[in-house]
PDB file of N, CA and C in Angstrom:
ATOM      1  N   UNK A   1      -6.905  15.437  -1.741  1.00  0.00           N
ATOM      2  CA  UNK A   1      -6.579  14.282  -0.916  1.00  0.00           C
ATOM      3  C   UNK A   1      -5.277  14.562  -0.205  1.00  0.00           C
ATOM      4  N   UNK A   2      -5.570  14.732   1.051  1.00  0.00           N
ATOM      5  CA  UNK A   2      -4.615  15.214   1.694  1.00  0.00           C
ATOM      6  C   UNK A   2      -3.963  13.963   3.117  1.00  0.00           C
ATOM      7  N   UNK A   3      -2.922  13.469   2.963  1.00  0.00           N
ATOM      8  CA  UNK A   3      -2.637  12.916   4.669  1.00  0.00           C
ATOM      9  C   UNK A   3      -2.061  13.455   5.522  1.00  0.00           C
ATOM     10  N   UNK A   4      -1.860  13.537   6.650  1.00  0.00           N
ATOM     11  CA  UNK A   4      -1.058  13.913   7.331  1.00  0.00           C
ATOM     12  C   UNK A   4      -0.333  13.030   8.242  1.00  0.00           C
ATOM     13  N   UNK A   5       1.065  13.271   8.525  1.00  0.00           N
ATOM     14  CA  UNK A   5       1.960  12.625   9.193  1.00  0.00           C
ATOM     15  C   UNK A   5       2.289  13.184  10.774  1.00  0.00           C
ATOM     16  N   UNK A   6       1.756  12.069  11.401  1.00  0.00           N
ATOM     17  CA  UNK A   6       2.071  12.172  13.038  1.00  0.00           C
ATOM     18  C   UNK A   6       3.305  10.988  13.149  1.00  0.00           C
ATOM     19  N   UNK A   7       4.315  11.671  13.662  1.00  0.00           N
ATOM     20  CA  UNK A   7       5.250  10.995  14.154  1.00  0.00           C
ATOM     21  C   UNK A   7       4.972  10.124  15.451  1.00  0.00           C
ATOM     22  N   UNK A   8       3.936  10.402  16.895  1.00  0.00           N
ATOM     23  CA  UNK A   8       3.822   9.631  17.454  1.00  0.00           C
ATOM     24  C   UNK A   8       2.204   8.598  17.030  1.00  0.00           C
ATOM     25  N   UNK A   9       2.191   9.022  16.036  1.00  0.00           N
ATOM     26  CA  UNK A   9       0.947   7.890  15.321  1.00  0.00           C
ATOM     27  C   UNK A   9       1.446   6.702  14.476  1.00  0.00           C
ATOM     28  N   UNK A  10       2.701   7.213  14.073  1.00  0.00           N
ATOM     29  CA  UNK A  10       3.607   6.229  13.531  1.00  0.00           C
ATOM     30  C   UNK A  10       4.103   5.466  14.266  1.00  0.00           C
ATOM     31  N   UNK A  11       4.570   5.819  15.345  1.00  0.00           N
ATOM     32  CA  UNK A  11       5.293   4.877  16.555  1.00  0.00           C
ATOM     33  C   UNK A  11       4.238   4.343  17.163  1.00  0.00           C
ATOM     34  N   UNK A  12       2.983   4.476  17.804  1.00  0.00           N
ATOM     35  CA  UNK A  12       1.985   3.614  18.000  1.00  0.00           C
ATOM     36  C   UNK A  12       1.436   2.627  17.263  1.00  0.00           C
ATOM     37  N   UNK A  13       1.167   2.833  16.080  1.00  0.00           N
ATOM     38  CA  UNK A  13       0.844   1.898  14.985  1.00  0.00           C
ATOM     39  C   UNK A  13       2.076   0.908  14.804  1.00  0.00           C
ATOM     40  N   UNK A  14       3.332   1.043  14.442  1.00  0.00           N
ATOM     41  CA  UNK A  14       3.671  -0.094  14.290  1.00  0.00           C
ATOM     42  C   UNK A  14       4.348  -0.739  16.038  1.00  0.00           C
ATOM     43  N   UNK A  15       4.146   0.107  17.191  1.00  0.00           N
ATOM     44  CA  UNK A  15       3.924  -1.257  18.427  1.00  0.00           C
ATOM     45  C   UNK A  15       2.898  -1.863  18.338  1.00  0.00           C
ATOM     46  N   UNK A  16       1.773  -1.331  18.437  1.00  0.00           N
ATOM     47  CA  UNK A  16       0.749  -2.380  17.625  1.00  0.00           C
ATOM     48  C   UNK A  16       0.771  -3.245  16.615  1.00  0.00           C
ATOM     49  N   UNK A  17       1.346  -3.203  15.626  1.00  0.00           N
ATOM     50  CA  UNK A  17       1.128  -4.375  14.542  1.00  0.00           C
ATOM     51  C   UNK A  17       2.684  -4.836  15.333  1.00  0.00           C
ATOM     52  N   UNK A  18       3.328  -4.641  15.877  1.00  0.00           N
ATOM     53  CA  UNK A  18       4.264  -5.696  17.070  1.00  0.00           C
ATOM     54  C   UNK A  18       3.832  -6.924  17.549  1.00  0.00           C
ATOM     55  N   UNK A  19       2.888  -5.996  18.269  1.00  0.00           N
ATOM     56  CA  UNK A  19       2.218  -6.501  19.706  1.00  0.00           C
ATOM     57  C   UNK A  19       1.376  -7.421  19.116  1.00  0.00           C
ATOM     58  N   UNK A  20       0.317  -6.986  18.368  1.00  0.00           N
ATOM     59  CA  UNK A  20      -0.274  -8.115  18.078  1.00  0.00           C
ATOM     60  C   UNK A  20      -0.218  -9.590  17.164  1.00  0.00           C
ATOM     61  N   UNK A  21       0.942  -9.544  17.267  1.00  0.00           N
ATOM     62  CA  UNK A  21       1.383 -10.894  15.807  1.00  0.00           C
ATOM     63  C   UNK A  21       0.872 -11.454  14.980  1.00  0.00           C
ATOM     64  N   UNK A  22       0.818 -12.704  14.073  1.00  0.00           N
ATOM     65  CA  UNK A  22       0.541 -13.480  13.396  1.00  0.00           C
ATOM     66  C   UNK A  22      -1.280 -13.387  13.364  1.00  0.00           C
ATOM     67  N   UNK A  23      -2.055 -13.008  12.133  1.00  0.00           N
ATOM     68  CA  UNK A  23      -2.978 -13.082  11.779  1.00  0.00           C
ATOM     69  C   UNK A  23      -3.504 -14.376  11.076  1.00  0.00           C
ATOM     70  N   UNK A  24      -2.313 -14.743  10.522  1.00  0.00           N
ATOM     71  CA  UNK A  24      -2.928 -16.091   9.499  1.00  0.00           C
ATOM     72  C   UNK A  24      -3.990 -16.596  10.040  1.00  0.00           C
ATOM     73  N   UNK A  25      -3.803 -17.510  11.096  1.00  0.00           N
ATOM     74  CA  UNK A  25      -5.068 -18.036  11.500  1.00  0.00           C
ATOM     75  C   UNK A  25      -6.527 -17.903  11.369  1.00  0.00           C
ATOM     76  N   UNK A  26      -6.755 -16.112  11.815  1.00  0.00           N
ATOM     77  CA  UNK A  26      -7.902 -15.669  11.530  1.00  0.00           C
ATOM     78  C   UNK A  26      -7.910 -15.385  10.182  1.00  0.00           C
ATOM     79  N   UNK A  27      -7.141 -15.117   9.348  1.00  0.00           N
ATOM     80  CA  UNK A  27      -7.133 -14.615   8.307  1.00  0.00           C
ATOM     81  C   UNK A  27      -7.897 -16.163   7.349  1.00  0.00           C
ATOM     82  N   UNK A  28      -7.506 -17.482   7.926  1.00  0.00           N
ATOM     83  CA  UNK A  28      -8.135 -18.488   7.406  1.00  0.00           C
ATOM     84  C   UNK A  28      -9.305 -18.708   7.582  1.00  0.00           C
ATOM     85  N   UNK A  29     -10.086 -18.263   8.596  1.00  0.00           N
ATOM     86  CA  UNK A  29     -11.592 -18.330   9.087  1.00  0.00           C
ATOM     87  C   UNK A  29     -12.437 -17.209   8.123  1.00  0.00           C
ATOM     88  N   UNK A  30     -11.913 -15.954   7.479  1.00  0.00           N
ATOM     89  CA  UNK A  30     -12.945 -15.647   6.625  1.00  0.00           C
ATOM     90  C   UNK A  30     -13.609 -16.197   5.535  1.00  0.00           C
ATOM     91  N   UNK A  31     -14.996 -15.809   5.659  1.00  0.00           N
ATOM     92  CA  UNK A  31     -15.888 -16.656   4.801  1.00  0.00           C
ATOM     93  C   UNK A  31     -16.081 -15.447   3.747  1.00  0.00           C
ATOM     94  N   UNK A  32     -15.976 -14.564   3.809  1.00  0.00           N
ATOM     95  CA  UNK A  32     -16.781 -13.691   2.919  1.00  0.00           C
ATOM     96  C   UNK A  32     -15.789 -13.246   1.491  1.00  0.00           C
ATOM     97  N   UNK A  33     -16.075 -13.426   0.314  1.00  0.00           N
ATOM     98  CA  UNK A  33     -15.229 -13.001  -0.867  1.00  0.00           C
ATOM     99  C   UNK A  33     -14.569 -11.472  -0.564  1.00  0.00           C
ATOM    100  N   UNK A  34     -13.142 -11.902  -0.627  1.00  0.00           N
ATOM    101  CA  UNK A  34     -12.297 -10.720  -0.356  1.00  0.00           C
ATOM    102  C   UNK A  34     -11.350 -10.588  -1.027  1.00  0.00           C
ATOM    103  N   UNK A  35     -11.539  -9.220  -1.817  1.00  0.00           N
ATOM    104  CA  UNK A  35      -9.832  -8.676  -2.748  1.00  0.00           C
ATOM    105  C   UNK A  35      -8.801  -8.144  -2.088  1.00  0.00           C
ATOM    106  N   UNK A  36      -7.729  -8.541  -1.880  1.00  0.00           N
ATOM    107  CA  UNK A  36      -6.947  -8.102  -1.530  1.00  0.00           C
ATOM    108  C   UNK A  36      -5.746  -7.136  -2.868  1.00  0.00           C
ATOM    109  N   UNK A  37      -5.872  -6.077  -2.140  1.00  0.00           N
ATOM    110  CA  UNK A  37      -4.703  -4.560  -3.660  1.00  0.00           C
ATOM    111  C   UNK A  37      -3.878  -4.049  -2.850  1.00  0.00           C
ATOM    112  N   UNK A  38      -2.722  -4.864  -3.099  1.00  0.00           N
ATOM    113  CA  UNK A  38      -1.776  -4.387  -2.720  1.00  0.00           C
ATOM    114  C   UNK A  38      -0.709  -3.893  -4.046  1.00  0.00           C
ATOM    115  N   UNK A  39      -0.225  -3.044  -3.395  1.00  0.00           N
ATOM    116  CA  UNK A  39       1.284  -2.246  -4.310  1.00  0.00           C
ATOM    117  C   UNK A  39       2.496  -2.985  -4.155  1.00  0.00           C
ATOM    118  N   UNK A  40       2.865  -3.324  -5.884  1.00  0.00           N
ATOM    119  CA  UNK A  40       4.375  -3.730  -5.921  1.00  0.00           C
ATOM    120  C   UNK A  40       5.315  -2.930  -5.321  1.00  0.00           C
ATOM    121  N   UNK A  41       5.115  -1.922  -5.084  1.00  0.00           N
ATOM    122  CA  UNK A  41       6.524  -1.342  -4.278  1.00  0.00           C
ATOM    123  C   UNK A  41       6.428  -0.270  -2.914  1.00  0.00           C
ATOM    124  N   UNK A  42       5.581  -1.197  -2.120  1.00  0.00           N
ATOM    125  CA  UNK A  42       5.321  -0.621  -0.656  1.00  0.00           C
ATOM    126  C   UNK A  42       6.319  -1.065  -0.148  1.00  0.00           C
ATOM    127  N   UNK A  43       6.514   0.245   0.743  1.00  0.00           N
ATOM    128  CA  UNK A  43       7.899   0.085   1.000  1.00  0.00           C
ATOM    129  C   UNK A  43       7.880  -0.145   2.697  1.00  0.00           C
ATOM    130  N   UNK A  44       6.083  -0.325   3.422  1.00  0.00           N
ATOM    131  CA  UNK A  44       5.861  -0.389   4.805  1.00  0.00           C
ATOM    132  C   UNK A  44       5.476  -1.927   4.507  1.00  0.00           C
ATOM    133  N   UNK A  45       4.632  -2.725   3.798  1.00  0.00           N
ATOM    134  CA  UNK A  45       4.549  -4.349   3.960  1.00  0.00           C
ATOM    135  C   UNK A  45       4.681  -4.295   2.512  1.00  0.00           C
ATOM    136  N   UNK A  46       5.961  -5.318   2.971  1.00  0.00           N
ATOM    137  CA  UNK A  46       6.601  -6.079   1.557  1.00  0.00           C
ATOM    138  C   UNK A  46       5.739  -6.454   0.794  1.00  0.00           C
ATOM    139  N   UNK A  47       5.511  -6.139  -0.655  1.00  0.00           N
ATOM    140  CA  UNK A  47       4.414  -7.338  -1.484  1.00  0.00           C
ATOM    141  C   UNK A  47       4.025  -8.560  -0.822  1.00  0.00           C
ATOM    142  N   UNK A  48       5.467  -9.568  -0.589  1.00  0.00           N
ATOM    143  CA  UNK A  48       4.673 -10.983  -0.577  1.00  0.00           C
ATOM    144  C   UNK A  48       3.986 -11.151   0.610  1.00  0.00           C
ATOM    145  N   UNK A  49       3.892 -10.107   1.492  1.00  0.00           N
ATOM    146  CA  UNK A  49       2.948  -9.704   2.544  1.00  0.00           C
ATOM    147  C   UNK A  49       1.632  -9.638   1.962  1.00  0.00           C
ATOM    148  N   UNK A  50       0.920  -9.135   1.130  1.00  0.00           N
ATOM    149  CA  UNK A  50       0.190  -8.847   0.295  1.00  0.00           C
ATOM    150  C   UNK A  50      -0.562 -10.146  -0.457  1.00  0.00           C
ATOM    151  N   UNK A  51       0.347 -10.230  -1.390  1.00  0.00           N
ATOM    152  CA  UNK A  51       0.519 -12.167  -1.590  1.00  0.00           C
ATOM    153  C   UNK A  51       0.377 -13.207  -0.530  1.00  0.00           C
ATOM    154  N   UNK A  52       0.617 -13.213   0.926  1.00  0.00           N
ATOM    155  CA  UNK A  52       0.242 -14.009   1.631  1.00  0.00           C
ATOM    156  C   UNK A  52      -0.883 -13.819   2.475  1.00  0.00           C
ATOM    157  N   UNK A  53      -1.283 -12.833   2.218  1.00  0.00           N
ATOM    158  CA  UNK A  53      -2.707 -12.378   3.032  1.00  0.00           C
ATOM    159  C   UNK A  53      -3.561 -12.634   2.452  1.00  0.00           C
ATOM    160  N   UNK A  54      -3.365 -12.886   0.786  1.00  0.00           N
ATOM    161  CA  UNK A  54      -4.482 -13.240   0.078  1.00  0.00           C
ATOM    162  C   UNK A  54      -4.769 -14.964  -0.241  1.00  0.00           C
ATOM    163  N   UNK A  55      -3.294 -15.645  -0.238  1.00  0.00           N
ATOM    164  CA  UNK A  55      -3.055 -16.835   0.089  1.00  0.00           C
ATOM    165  C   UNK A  55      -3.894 -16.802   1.016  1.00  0.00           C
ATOM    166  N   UNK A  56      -3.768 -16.654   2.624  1.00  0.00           N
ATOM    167  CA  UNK A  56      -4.295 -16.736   3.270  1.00  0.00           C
ATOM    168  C   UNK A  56      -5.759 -17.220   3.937  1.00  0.00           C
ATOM    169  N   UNK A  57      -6.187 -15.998   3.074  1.00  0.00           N
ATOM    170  CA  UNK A  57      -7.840 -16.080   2.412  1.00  0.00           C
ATOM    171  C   UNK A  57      -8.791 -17.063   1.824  1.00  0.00           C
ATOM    172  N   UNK A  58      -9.103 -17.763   2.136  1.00  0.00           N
ATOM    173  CA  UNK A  58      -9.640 -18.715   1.113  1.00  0.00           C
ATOM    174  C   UNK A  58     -10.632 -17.911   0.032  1.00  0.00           C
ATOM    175  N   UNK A  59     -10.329 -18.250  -1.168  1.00  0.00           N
ATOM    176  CA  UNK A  59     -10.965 -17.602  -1.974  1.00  0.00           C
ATOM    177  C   UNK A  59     -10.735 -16.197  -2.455  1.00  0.00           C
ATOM    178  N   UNK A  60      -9.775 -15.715  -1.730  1.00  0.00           N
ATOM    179  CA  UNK A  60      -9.440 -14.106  -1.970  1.00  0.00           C
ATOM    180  C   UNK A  60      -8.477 -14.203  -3.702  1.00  0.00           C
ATOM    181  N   UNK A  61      -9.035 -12.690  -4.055  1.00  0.00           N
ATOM    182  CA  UNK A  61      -8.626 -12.751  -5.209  1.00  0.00           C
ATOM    183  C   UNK A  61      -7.676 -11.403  -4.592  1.00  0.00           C
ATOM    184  N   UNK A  62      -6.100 -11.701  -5.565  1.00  0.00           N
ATOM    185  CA  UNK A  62      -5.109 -10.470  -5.279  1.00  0.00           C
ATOM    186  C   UNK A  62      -4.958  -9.746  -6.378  1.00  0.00           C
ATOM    187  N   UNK A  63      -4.948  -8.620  -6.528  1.00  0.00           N
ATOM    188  CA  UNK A  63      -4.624  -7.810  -7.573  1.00  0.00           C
ATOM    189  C   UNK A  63      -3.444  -6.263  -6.504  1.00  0.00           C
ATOM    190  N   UNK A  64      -2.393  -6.746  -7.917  1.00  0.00           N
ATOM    191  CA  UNK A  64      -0.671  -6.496  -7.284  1.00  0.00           C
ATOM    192  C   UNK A  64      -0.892  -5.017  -8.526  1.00  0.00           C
ATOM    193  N   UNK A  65      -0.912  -3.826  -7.445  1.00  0.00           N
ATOM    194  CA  UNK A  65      -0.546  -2.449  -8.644  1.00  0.00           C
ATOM    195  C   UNK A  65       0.373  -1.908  -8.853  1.00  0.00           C
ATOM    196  N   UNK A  66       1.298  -2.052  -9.946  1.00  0.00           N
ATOM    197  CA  UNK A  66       2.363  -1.838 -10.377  1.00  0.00           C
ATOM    198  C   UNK A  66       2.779  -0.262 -10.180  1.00  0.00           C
ATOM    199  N   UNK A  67       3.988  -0.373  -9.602  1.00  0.00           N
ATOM    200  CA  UNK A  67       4.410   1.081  -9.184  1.00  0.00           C
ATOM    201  C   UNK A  67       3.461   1.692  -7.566  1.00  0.00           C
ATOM    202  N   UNK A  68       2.384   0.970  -7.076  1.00  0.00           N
ATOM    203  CA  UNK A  68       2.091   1.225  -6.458  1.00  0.00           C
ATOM    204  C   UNK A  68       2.903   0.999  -4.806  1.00  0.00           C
ATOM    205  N   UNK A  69       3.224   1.854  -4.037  1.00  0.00           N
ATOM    206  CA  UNK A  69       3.516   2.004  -2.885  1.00  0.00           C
ATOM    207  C   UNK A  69       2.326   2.044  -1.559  1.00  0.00           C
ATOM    208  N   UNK A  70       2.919   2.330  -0.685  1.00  0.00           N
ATOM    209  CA  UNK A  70       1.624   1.898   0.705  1.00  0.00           C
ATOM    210  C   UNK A  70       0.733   2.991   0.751  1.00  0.00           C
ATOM    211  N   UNK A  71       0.859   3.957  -0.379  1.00  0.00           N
ATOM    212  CA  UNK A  71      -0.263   4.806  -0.279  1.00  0.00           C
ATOM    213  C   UNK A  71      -1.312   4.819  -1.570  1.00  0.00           C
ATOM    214  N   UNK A  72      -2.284   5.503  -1.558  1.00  0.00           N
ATOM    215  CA  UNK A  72      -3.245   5.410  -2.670  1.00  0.00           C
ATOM    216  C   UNK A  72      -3.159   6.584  -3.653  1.00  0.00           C
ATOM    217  N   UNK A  73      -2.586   6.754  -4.538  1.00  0.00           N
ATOM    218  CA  UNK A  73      -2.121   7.679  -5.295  1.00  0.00           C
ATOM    219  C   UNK A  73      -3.198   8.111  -5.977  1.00  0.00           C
ATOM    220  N   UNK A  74      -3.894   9.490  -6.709  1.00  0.00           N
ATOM    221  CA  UNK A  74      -4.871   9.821  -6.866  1.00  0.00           C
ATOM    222  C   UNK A  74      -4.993   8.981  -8.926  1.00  0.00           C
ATOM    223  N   UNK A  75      -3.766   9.110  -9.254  1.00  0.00           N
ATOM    224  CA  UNK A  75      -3.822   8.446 -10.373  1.00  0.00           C
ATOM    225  C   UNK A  75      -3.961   6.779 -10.774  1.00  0.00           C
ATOM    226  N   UNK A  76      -3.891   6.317  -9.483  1.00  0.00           N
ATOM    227  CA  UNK A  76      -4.432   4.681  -9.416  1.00  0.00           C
ATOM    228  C   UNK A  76      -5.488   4.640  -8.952  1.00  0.00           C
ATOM    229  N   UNK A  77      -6.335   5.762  -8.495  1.00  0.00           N
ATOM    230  CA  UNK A  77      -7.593   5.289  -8.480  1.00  0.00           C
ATOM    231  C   UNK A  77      -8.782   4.760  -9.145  1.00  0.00           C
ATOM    232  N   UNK A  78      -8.457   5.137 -10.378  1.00  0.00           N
ATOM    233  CA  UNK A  78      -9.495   4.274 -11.252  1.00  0.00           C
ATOM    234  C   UNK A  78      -8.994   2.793 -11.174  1.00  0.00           C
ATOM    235  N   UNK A  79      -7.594   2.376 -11.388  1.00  0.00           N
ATOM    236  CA  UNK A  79      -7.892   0.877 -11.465  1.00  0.00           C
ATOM    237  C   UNK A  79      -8.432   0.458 -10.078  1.00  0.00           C
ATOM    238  N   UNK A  80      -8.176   0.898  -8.837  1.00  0.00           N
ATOM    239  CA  UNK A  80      -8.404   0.594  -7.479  1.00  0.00           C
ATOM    240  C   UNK A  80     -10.138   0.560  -7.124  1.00  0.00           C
ATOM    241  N   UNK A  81     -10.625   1.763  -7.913  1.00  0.00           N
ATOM    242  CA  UNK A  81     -12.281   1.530  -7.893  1.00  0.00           C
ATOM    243  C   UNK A  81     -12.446   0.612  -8.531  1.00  0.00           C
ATOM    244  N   UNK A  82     -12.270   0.201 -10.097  1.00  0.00           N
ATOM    245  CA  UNK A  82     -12.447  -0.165 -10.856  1.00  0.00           C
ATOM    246  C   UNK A  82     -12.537  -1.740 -10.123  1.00  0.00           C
ATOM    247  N   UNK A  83     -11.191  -2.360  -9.811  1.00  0.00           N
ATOM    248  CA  UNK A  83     -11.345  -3.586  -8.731  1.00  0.00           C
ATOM    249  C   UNK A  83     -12.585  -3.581  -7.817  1.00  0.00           C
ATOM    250  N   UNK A  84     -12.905  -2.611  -6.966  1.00  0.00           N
ATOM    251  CA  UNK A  84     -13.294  -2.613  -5.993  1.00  0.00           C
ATOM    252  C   UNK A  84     -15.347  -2.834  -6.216  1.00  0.00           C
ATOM    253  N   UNK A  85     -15.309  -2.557  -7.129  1.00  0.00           N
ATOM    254  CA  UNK A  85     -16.571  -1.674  -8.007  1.00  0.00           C
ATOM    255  C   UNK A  85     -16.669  -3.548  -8.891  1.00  0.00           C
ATOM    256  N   UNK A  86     -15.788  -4.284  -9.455  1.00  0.00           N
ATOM    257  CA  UNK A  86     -16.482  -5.383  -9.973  1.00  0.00           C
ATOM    258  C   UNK A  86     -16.343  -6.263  -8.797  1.00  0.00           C
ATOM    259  N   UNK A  87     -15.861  -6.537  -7.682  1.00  0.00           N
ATOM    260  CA  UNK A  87     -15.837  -7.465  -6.878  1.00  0.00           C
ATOM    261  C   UNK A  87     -17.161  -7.017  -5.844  1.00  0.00           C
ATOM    262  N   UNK A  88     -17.845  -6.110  -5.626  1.00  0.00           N
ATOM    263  CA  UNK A  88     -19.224  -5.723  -5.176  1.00  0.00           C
ATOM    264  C   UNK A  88     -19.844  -6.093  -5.981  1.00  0.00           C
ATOM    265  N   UNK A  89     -20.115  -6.072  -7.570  1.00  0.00           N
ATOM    266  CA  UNK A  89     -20.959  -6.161  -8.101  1.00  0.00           C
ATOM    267  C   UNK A  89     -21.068  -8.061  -8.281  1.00  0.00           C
ATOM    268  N   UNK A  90     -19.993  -8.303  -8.179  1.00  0.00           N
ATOM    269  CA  UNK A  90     -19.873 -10.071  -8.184  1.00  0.00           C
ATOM    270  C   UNK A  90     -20.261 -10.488  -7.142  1.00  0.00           C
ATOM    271  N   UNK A  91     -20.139  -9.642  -5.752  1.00  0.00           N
ATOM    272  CA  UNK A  91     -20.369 -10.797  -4.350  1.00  0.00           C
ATOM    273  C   UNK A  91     -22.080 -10.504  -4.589  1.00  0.00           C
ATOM    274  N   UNK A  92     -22.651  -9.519  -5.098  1.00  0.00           N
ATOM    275  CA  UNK A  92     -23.783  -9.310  -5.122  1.00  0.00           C
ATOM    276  C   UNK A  92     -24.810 -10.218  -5.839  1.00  0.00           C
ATOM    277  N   UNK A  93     -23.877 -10.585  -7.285  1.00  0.00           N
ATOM    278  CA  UNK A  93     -24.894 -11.569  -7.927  1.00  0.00           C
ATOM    279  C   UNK A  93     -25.102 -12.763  -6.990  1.00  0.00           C
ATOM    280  N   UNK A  94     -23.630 -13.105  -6.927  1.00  0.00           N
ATOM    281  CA  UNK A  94     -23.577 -14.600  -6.280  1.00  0.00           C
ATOM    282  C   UNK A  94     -24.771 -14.693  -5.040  1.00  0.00           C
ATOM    283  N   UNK A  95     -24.925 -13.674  -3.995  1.00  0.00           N
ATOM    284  CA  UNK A  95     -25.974 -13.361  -2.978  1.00  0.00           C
ATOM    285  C   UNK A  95     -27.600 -13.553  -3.474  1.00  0.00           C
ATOM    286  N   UNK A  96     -27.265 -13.558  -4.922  1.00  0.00           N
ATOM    287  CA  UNK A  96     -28.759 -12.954  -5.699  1.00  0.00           C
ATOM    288  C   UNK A  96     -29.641 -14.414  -5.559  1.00  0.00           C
TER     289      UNK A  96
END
């Protein structure tokens, strides 16, 4: 698992999340069950960024990964599937 860092991909991306402002709104119109996993210690959107996106949400469930930063570390991936893997298997019953 490899990323790579573009310096002018970095500077485009955040004029974009500039430019385009305030999501809440839409963020209140989703209907569909959504987890939001964010990392206690991202150091690009603050936690309670994280916390308010899931606020946000009606119905969103947040799960906060300790020590986790804005990237996906290969050793948090089991809890990160693990989330990801029972909240499919839940939107699925509920669909059933």
């Amino acid at each position: 698992f490899e990323r790579g860092l573009n310096p002018e991909g970095v500077g485009r991306q955040l004029r974009a999340i500039l430019a385009s402002g305030s999501r809440k709104e839409r963020l209140r119109s989703v209907k569909a069950p959504t987890p939001v996993i964010h990392g206690t210690i991202d150091p690009l959107v603050h936690p309670e960024g994280g916390k308010d996106t899931a606020v946000s949400i009606p119905g969103a469930k947040l799960l906060m990964i300790e020590g986790m930063g804005h990237a996906l570390p290969i050793p948090m991936w089991p809890e990160i599937i693990d989330a990801i893997d029972k909240h499919a298997h839940g939107a699925a019953a509920k669909a059933a």
